[in-house]
PDB file of N, CA and C in Angstrom:
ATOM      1  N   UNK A   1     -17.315  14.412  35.135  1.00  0.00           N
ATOM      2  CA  UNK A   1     -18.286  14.053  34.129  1.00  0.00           C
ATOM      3  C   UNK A   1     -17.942  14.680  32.781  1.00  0.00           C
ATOM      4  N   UNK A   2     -17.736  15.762  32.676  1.00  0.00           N
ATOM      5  CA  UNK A   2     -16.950  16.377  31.482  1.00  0.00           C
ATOM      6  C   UNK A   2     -16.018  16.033  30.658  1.00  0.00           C
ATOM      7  N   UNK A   3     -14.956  15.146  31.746  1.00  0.00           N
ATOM      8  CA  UNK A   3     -13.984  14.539  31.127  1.00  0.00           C
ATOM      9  C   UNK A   3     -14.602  13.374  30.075  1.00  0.00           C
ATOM     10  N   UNK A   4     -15.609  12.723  31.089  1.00  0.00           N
ATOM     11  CA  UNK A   4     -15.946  11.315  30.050  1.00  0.00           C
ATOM     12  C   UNK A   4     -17.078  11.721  29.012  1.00  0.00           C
ATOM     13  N   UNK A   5     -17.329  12.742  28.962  1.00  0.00           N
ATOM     14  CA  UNK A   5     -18.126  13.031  27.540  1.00  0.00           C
ATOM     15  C   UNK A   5     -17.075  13.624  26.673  1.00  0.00           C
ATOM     16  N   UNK A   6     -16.354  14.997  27.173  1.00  0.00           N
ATOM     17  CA  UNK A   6     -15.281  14.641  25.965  1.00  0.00           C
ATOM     18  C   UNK A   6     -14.607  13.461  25.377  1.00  0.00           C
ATOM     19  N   UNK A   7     -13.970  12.832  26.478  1.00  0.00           N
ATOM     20  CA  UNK A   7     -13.200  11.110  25.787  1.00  0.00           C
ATOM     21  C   UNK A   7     -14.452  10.264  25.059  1.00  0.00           C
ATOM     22  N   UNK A   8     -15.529  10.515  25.550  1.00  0.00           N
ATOM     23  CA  UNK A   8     -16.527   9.693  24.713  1.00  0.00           C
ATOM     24  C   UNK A   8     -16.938  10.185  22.928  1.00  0.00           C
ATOM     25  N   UNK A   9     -16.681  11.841  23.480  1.00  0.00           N
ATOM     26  CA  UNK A   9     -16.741  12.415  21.835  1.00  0.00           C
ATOM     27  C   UNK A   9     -15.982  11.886  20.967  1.00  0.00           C
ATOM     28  N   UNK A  10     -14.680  12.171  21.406  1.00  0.00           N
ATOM     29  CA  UNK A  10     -13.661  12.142  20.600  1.00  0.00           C
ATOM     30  C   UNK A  10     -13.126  10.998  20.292  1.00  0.00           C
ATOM     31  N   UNK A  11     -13.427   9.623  20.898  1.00  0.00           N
ATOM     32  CA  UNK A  11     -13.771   8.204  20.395  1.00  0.00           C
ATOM     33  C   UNK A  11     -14.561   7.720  19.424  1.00  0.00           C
ATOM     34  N   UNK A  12     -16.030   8.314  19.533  1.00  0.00           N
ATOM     35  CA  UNK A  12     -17.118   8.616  18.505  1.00  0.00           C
ATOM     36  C   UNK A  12     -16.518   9.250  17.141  1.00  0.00           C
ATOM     37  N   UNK A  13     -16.217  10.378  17.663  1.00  0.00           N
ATOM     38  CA  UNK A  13     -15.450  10.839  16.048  1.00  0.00           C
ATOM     39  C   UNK A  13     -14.406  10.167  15.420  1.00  0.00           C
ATOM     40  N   UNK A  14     -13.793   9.436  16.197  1.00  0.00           N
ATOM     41  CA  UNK A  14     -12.512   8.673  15.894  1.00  0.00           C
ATOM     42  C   UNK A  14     -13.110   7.366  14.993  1.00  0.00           C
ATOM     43  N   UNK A  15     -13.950   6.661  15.332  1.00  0.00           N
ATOM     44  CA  UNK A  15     -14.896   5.383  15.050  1.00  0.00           C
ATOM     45  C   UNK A  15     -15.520   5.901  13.694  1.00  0.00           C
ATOM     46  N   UNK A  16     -16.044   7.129  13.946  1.00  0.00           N
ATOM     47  CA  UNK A  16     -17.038   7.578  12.454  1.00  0.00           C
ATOM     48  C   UNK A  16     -15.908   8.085  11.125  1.00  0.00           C
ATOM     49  N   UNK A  17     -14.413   8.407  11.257  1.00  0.00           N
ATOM     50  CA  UNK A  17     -14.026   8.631  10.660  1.00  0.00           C
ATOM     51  C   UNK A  17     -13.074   7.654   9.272  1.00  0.00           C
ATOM     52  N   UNK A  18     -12.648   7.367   8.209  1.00  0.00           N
ATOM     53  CA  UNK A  18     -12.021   6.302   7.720  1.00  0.00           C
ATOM     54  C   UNK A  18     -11.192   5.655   7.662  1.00  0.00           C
ATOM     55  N   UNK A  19     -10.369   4.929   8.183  1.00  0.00           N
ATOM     56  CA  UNK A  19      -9.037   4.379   8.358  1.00  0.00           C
ATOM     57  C   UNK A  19      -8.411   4.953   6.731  1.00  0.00           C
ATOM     58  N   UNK A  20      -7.063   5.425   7.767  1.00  0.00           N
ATOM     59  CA  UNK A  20      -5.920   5.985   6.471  1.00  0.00           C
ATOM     60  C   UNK A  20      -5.103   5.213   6.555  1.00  0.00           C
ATOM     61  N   UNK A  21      -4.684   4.526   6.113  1.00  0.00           N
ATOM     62  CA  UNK A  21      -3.350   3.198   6.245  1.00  0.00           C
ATOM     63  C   UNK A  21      -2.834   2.892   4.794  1.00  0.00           C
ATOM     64  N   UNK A  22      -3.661   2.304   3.893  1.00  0.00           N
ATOM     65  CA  UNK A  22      -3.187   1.994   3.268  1.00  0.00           C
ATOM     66  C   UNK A  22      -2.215   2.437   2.048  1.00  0.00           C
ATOM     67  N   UNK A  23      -2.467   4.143   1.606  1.00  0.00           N
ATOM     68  CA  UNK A  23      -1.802   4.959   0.933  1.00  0.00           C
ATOM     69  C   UNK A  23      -1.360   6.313   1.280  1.00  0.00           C
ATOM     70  N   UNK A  24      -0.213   6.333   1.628  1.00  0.00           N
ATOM     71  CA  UNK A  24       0.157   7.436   2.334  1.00  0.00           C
ATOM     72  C   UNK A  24       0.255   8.549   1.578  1.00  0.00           C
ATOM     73  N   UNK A  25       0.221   9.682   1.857  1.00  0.00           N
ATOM     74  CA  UNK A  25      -0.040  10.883   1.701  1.00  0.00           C
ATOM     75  C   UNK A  25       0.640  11.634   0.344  1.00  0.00           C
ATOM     76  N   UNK A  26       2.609  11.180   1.159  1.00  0.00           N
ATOM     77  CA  UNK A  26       3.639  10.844   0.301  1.00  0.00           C
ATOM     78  C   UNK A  26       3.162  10.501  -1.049  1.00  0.00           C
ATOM     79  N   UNK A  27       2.640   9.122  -1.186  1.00  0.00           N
ATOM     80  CA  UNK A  27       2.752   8.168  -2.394  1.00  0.00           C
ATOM     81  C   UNK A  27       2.259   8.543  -3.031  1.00  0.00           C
ATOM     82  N   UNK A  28       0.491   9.074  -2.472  1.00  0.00           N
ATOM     83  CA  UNK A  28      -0.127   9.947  -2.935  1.00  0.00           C
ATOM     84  C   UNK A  28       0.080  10.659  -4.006  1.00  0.00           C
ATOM     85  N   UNK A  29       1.060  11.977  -3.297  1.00  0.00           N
ATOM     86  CA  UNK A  29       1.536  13.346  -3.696  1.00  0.00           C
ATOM     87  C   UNK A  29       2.426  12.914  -5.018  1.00  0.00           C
ATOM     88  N   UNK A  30       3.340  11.738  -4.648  1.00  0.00           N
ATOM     89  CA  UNK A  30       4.095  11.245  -6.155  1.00  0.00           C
ATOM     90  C   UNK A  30       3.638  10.598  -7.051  1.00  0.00           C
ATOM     91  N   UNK A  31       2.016   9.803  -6.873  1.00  0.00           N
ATOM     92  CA  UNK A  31       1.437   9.389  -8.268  1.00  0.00           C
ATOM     93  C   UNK A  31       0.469  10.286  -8.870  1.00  0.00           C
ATOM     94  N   UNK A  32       0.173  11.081  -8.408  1.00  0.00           N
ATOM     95  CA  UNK A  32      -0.345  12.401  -8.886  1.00  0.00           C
ATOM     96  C   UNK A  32       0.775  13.265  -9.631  1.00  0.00           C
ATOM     97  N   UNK A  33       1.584  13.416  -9.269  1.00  0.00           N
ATOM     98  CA  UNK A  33       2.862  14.246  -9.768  1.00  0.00           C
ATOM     99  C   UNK A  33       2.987  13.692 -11.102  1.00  0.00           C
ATOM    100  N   UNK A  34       3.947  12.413 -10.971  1.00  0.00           N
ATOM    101  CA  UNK A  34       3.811  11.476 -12.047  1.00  0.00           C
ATOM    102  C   UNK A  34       3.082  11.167 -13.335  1.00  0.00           C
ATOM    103  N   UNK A  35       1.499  11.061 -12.835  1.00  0.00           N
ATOM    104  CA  UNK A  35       0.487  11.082 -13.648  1.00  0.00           C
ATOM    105  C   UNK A  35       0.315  12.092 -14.611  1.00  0.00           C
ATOM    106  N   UNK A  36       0.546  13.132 -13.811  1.00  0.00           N
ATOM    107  CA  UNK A  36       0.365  14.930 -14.979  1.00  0.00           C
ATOM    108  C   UNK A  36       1.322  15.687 -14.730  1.00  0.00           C
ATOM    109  N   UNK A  37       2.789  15.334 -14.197  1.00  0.00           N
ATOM    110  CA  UNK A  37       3.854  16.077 -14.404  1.00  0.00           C
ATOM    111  C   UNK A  37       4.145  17.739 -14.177  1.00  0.00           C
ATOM    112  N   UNK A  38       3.121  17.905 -13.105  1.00  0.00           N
ATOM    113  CA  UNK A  38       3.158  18.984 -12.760  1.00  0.00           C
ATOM    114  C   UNK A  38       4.121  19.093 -10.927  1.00  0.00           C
ATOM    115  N   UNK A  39       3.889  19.795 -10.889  1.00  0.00           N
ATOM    116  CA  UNK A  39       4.112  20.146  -8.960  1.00  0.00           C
ATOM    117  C   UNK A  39       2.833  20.172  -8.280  1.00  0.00           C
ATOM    118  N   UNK A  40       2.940  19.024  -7.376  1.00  0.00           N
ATOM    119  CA  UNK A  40       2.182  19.262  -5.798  1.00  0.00           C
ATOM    120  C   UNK A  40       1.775  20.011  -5.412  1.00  0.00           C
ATOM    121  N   UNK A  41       0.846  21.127  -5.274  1.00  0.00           N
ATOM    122  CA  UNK A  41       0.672  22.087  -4.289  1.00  0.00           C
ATOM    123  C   UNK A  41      -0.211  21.621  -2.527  1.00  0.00           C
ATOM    124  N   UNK A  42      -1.015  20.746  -2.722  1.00  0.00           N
ATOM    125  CA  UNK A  42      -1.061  20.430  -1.799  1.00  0.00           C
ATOM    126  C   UNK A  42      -1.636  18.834  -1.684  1.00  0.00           C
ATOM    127  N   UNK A  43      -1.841  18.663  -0.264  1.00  0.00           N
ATOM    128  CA  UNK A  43      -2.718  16.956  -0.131  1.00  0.00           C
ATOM    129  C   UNK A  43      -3.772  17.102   0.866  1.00  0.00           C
ATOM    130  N   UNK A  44      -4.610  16.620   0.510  1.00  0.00           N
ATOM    131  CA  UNK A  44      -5.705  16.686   1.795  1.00  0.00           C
ATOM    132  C   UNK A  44      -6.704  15.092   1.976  1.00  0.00           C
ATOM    133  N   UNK A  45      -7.293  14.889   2.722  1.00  0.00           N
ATOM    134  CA  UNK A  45      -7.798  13.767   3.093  1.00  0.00           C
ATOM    135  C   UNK A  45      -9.343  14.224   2.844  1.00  0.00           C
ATOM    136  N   UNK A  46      -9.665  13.114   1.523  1.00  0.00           N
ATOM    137  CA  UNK A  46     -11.058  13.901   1.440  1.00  0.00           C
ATOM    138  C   UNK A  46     -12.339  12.177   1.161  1.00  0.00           C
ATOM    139  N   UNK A  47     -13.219  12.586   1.347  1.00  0.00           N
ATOM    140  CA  UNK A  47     -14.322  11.214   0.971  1.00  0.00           C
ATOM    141  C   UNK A  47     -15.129  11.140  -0.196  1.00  0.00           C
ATOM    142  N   UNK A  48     -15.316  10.310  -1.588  1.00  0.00           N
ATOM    143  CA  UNK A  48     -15.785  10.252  -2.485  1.00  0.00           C
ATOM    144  C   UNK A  48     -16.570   9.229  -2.824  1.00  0.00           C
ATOM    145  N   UNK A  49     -17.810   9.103  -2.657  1.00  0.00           N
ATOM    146  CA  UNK A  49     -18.902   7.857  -2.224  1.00  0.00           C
ATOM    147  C   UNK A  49     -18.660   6.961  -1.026  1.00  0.00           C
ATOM    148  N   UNK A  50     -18.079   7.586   0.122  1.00  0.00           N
ATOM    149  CA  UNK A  50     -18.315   6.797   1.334  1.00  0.00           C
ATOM    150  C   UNK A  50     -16.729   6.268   1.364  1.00  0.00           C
ATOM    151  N   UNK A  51     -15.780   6.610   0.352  1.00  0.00           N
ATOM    152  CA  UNK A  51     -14.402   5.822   0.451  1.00  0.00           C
ATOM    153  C   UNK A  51     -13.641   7.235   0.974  1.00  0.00           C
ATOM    154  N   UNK A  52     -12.557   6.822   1.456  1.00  0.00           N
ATOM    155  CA  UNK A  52     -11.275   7.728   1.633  1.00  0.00           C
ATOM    156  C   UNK A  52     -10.603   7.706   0.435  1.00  0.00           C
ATOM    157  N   UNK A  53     -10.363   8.982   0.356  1.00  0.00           N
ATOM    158  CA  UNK A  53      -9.488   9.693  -1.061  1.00  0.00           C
ATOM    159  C   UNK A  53      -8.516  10.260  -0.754  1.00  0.00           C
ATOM    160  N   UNK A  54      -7.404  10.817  -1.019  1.00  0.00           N
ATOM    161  CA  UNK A  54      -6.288  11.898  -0.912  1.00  0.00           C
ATOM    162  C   UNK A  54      -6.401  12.679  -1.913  1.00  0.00           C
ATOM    163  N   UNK A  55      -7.294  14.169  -1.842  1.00  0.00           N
ATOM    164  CA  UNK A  55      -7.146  15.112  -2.647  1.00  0.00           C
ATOM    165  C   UNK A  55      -5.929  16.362  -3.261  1.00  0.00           C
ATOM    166  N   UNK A  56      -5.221  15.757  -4.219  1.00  0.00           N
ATOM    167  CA  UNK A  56      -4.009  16.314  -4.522  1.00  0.00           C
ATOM    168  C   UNK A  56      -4.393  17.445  -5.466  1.00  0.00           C
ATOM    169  N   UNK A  57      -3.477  18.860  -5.157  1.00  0.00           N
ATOM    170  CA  UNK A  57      -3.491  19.776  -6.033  1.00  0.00           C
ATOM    171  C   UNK A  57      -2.696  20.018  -6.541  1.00  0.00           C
ATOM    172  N   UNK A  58      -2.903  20.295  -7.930  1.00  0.00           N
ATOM    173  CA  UNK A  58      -1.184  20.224  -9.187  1.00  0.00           C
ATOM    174  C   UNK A  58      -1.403  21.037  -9.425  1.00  0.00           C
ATOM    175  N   UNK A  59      -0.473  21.945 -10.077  1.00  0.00           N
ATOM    176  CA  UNK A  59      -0.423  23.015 -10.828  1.00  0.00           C
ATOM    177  C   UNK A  59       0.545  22.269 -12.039  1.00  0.00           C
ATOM    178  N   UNK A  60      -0.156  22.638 -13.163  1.00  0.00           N
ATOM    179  CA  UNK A  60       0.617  21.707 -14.406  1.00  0.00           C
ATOM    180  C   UNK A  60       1.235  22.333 -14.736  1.00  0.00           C
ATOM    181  N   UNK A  61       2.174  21.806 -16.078  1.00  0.00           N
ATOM    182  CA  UNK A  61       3.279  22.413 -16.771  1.00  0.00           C
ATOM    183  C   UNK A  61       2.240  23.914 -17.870  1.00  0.00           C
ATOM    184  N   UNK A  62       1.505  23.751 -17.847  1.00  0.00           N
ATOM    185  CA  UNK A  62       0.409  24.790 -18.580  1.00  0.00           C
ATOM    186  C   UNK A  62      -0.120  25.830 -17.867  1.00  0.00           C
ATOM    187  N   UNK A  63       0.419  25.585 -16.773  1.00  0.00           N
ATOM    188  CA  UNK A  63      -0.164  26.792 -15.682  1.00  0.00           C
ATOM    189  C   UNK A  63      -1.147  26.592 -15.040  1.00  0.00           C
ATOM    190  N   UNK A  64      -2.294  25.305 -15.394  1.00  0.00           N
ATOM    191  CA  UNK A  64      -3.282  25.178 -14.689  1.00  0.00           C
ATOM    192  C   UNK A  64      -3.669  24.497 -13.328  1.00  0.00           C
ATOM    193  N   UNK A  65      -4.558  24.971 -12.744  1.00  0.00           N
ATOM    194  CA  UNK A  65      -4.319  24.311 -11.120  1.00  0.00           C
ATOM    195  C   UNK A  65      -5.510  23.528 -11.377  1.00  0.00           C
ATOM    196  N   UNK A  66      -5.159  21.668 -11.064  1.00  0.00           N
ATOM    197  CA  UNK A  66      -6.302  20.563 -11.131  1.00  0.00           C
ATOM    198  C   UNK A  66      -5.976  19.990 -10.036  1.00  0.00           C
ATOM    199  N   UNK A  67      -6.970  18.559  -9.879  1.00  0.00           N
ATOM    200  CA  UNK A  67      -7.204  18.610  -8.476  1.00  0.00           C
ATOM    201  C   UNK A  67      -7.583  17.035  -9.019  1.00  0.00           C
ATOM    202  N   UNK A  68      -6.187  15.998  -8.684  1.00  0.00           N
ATOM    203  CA  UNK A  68      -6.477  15.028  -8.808  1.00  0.00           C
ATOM    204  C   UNK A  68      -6.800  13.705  -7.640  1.00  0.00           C
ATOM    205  N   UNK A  69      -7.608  13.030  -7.878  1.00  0.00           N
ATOM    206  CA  UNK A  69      -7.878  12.144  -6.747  1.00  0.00           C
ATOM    207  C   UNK A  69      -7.371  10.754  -6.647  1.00  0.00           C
ATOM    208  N   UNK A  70      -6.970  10.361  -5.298  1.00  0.00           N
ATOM    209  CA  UNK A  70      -6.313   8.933  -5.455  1.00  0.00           C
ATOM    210  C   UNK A  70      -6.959   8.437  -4.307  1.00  0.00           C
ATOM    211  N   UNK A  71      -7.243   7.010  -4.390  1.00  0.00           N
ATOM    212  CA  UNK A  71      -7.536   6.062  -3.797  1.00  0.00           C
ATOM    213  C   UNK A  71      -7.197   5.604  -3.091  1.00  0.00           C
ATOM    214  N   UNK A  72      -7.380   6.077  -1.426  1.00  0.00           N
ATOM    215  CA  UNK A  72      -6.171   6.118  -0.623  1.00  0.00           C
ATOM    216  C   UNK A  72      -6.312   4.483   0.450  1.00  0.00           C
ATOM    217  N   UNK A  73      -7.272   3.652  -0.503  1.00  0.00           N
ATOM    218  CA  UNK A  73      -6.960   2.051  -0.314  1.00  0.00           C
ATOM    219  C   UNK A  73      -5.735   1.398  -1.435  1.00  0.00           C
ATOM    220  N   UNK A  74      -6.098   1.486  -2.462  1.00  0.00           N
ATOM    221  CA  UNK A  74      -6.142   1.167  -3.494  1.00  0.00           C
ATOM    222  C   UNK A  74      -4.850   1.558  -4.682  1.00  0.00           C
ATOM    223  N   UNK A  75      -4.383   2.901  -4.169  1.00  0.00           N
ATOM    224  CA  UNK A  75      -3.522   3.738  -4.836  1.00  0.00           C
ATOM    225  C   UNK A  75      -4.072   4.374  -6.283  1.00  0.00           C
ATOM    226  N   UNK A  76      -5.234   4.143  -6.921  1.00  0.00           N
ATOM    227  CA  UNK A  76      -5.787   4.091  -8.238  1.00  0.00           C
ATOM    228  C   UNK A  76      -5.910   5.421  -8.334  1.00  0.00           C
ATOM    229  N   UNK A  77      -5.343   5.986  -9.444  1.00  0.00           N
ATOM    230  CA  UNK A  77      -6.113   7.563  -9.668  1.00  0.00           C
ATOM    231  C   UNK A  77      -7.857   7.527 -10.079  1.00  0.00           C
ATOM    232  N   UNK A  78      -8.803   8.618  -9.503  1.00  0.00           N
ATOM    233  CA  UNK A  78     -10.096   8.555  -9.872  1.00  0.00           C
ATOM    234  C   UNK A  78     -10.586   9.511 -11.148  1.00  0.00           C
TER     235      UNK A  78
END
């Protein structure tokens, strides 16, 4: 019985969470780069009104650490 409530959880969470397909992580990390010409520090998978986002962290040519968002349907910076 244990077994099928875990597999049932972790289906549930799987169902409630957003399909990532269309902009990979990668592409992500390089139109962010691109955009403000800084370095990558990191990528994370984040939600911004109910959509999937890829939250990228730059550190710019100025020293500052920003935190740009892309549209991880869409590719669009937000």
């Amino acid at each position: 019985m244990k077994f099928l409530t875990t597999v049932f959880t972790a289906l549930m969470l799987a169902l409630s969470m957003p399909a990532w397909a269309d902009v990979s992580r990668d592409a992500a990390a390089a139109m962010a780069q691109q955009a403000t010409g800084g370095r990558v520090l990191a990528v994370d998978q984040a939600e911004r009104g109910g959509r999937p986002v890829w939250r990228v962290k730059v550190l710019t040519q100025q020293g500052e650490v920003i935190v740009v968002l892309i549209d991880a349907a869409s590719g669009r910076r937000l």
